[in-house]
PDB file of N, CA and C in Angstrom:
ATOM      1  N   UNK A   1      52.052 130.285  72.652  1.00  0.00           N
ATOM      2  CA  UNK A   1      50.689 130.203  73.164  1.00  0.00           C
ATOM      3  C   UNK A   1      49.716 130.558  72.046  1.00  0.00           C
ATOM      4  N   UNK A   2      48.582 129.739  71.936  1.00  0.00           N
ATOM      5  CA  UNK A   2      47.096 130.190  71.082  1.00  0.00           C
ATOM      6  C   UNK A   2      46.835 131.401  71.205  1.00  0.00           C
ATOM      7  N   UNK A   3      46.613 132.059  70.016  1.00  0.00           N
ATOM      8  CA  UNK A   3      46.673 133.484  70.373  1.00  0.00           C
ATOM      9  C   UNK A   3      45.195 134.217  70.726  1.00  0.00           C
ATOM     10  N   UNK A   4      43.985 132.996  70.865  1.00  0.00           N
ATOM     11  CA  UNK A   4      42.843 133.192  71.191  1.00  0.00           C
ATOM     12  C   UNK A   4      42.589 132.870  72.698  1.00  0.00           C
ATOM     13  N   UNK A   5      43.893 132.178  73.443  1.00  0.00           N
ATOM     14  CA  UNK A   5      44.171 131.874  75.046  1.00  0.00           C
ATOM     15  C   UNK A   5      44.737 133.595  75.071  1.00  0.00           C
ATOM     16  N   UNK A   6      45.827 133.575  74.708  1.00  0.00           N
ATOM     17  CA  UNK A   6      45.913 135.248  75.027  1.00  0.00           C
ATOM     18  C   UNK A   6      44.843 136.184  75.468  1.00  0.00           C
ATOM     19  N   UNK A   7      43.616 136.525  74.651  1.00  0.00           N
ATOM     20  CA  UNK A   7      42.621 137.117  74.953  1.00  0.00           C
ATOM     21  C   UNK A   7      42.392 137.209  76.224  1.00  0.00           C
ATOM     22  N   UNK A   8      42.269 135.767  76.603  1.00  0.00           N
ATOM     23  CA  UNK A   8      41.674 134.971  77.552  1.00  0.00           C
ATOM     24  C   UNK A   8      42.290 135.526  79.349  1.00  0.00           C
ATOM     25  N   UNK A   9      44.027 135.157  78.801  1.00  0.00           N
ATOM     26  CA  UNK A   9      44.500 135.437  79.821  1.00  0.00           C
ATOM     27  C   UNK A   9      44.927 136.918  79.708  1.00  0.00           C
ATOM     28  N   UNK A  10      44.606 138.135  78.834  1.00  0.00           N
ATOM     29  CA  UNK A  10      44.452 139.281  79.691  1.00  0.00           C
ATOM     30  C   UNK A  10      43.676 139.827  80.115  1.00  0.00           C
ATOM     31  N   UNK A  11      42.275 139.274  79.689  1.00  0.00           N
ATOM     32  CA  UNK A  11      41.124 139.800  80.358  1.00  0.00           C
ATOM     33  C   UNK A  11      40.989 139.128  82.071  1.00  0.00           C
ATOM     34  N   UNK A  12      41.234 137.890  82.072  1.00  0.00           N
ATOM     35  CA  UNK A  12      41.582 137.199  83.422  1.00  0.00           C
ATOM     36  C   UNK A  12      42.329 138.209  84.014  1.00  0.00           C
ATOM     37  N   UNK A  13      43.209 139.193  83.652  1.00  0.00           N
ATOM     38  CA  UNK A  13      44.617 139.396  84.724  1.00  0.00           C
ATOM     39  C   UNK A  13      43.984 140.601  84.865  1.00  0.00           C
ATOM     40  N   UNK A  14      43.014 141.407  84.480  1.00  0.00           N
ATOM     41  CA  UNK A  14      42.564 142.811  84.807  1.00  0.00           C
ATOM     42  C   UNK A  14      40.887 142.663  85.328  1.00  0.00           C
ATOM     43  N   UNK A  15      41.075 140.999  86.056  1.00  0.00           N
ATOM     44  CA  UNK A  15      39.194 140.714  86.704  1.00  0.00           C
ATOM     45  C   UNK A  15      37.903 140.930  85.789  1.00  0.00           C
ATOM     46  N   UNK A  16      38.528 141.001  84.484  1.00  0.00           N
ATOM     47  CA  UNK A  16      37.205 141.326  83.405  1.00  0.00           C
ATOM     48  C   UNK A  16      36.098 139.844  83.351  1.00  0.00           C
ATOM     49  N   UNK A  17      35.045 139.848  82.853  1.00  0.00           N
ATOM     50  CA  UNK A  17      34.477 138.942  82.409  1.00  0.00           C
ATOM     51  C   UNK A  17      33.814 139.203  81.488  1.00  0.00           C
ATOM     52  N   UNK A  18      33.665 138.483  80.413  1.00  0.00           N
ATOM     53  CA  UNK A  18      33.360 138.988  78.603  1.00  0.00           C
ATOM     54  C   UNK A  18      32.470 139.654  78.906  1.00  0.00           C
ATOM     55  N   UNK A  19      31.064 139.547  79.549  1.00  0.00           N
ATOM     56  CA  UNK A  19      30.243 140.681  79.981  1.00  0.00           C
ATOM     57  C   UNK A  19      30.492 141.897  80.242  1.00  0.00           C
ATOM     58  N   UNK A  20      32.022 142.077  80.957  1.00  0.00           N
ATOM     59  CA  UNK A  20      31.893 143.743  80.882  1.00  0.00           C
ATOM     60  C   UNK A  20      32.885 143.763  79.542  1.00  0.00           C
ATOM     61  N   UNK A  21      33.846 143.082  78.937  1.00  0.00           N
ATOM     62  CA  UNK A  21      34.463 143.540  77.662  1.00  0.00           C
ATOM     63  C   UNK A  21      33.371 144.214  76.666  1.00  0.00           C
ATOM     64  N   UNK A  22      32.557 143.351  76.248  1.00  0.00           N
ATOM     65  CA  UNK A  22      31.619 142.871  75.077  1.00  0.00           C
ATOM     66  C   UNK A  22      30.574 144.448  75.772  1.00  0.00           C
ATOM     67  N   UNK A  23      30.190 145.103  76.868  1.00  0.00           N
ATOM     68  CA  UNK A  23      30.040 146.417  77.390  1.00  0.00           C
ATOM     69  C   UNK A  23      30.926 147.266  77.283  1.00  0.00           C
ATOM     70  N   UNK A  24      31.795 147.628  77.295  1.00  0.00           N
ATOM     71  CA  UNK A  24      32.881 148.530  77.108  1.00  0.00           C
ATOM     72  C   UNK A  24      33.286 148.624  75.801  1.00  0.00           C
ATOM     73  N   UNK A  25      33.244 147.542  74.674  1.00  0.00           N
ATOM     74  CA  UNK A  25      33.575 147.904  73.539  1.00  0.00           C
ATOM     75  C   UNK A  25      32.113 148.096  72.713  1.00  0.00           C
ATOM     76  N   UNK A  26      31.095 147.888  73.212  1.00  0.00           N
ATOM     77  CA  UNK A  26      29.622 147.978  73.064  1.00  0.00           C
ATOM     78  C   UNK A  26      29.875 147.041  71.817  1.00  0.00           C
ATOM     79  N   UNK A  27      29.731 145.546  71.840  1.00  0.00           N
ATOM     80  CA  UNK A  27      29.482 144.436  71.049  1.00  0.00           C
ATOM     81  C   UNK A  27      28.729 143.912  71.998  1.00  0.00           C
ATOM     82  N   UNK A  28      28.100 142.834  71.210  1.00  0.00           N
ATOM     83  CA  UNK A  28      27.057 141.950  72.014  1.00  0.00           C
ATOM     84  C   UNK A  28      28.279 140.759  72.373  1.00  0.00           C
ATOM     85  N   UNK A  29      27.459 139.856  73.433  1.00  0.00           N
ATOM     86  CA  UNK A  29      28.212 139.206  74.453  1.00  0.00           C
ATOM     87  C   UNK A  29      28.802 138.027  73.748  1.00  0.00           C
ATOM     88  N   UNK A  30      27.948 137.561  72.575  1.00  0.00           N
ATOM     89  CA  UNK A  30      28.214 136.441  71.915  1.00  0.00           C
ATOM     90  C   UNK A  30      29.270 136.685  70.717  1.00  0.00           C
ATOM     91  N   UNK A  31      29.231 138.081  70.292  1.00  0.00           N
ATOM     92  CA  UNK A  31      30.113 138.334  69.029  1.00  0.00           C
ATOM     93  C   UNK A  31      31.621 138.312  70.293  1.00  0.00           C
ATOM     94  N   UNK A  32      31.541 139.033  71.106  1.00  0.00           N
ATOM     95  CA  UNK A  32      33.100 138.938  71.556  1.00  0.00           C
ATOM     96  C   UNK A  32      33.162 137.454  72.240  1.00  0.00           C
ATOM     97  N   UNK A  33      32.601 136.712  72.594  1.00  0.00           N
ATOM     98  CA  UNK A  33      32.368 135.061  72.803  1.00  0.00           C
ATOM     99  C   UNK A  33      33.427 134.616  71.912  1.00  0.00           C
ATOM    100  N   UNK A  34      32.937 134.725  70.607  1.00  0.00           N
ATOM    101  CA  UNK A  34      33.152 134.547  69.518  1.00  0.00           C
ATOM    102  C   UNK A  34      34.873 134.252  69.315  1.00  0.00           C
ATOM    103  N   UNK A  35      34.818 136.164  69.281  1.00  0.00           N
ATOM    104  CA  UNK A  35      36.242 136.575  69.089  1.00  0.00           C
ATOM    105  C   UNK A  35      37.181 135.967  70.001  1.00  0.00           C
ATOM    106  N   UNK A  36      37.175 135.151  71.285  1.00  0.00           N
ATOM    107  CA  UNK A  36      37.769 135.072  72.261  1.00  0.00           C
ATOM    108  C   UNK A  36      38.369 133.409  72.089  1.00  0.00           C
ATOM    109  N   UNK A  37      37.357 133.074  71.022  1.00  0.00           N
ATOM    110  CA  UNK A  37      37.715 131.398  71.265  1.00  0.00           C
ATOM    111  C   UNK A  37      38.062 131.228  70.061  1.00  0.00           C
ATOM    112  N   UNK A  38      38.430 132.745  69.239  1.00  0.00           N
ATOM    113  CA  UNK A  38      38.557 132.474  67.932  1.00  0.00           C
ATOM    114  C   UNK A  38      37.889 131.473  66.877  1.00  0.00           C
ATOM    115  N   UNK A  39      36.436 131.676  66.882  1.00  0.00           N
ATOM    116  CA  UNK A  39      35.190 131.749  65.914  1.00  0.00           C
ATOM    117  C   UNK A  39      35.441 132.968  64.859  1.00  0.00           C
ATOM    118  N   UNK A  40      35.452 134.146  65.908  1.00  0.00           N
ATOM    119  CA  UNK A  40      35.039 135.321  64.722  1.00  0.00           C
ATOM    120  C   UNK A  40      36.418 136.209  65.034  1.00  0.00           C
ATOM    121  N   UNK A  41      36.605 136.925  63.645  1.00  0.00           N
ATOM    122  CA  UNK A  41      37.456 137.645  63.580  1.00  0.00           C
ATOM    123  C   UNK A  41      37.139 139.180  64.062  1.00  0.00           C
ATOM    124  N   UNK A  42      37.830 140.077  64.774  1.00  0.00           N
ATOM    125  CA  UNK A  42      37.455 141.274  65.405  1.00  0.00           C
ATOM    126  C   UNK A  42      37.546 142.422  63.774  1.00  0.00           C
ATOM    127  N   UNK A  43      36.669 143.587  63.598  1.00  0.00           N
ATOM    128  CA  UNK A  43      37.313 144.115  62.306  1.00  0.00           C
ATOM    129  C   UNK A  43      38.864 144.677  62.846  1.00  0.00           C
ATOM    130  N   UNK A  44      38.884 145.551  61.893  1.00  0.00           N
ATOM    131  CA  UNK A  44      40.769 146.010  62.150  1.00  0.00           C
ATOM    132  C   UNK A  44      40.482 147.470  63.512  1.00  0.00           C
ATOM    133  N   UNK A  45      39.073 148.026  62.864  1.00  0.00           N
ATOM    134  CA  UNK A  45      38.956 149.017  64.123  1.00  0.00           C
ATOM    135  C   UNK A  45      38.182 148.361  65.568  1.00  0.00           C
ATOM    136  N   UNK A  46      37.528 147.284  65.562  1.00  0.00           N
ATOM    137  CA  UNK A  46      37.313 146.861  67.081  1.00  0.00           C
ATOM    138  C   UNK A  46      38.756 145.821  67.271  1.00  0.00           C
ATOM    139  N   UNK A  47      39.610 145.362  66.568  1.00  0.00           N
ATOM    140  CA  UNK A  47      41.157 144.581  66.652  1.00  0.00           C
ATOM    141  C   UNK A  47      41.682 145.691  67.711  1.00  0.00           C
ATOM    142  N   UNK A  48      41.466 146.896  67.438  1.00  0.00           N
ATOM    143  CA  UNK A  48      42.317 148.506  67.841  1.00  0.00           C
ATOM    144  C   UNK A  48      41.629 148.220  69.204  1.00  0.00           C
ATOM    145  N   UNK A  49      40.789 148.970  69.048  1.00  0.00           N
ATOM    146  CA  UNK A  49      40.071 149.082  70.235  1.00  0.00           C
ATOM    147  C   UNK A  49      40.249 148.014  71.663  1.00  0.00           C
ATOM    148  N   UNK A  50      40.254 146.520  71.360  1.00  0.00           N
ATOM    149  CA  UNK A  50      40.443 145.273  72.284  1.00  0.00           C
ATOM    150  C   UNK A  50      41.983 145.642  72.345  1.00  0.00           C
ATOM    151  N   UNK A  51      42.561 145.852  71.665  1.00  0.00           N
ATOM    152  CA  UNK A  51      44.400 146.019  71.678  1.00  0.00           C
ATOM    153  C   UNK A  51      44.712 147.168  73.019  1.00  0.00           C
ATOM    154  N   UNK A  52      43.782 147.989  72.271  1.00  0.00           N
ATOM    155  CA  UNK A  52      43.695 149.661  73.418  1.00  0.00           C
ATOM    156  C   UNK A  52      43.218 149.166  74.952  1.00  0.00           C
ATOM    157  N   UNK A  53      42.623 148.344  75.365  1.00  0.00           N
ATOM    158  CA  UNK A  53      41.564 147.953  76.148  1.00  0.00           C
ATOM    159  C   UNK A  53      42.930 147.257  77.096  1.00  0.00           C
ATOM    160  N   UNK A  54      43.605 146.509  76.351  1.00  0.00           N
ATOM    161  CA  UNK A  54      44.560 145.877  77.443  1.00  0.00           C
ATOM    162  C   UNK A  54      45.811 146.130  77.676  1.00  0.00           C
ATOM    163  N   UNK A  55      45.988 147.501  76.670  1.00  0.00           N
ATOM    164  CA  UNK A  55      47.266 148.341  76.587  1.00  0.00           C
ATOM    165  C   UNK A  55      48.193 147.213  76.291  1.00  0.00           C
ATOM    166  N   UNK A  56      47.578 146.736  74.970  1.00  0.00           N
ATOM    167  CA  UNK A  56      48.657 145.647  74.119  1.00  0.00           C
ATOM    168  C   UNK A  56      48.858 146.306  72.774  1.00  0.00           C
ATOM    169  N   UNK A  57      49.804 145.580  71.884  1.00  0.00           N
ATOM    170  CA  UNK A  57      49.742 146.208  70.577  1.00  0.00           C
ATOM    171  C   UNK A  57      48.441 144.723  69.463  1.00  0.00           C
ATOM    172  N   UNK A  58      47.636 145.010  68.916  1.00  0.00           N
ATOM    173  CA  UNK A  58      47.575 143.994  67.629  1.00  0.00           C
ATOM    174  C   UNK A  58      48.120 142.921  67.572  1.00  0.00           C
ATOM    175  N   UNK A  59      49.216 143.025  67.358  1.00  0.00           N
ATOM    176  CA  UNK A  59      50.276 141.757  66.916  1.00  0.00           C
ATOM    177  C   UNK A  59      50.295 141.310  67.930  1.00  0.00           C
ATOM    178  N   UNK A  60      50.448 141.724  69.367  1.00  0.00           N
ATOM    179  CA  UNK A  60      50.594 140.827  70.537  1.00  0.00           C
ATOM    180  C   UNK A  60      49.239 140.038  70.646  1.00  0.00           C
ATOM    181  N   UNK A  61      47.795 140.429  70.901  1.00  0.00           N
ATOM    182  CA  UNK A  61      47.477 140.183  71.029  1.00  0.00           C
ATOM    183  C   UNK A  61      45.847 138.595  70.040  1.00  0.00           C
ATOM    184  N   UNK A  62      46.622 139.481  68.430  1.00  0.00           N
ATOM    185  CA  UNK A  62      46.141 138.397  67.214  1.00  0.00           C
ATOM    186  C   UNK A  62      47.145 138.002  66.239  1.00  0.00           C
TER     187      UNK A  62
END
């Protein structure tokens, strides 16, 4: 699987919508947009943080 569908489908499986991600990791709505359709790359400490968020590791999830 695309590892920018991943994103996709764990925020789907915990009822998120980038609006509250892109709130919870306090980024704006369009930078995690971004990150989700794989436009933009997350740094290595918001990579952590989105990893932490879905109780995934990094590698699973980029």
């Amino acid at each position: 699987m695309d590892k920018k569908f991943k994103l996709i489908q764990e925020r789907k499986k915990q009822k998120l919508t980038q609006k509250d991600i892109a709130n919870i990791l306090e980024i704006s709505l369009s930078y995690y947009s971004a990150i989700e359709r794989g436009i933009r790359n997350p740094t290595l400490e918001l990579a952590k943080k989105i990893a932490e968020l879905f109780n995934k590791t990094i590698e699973e999830l980029f």
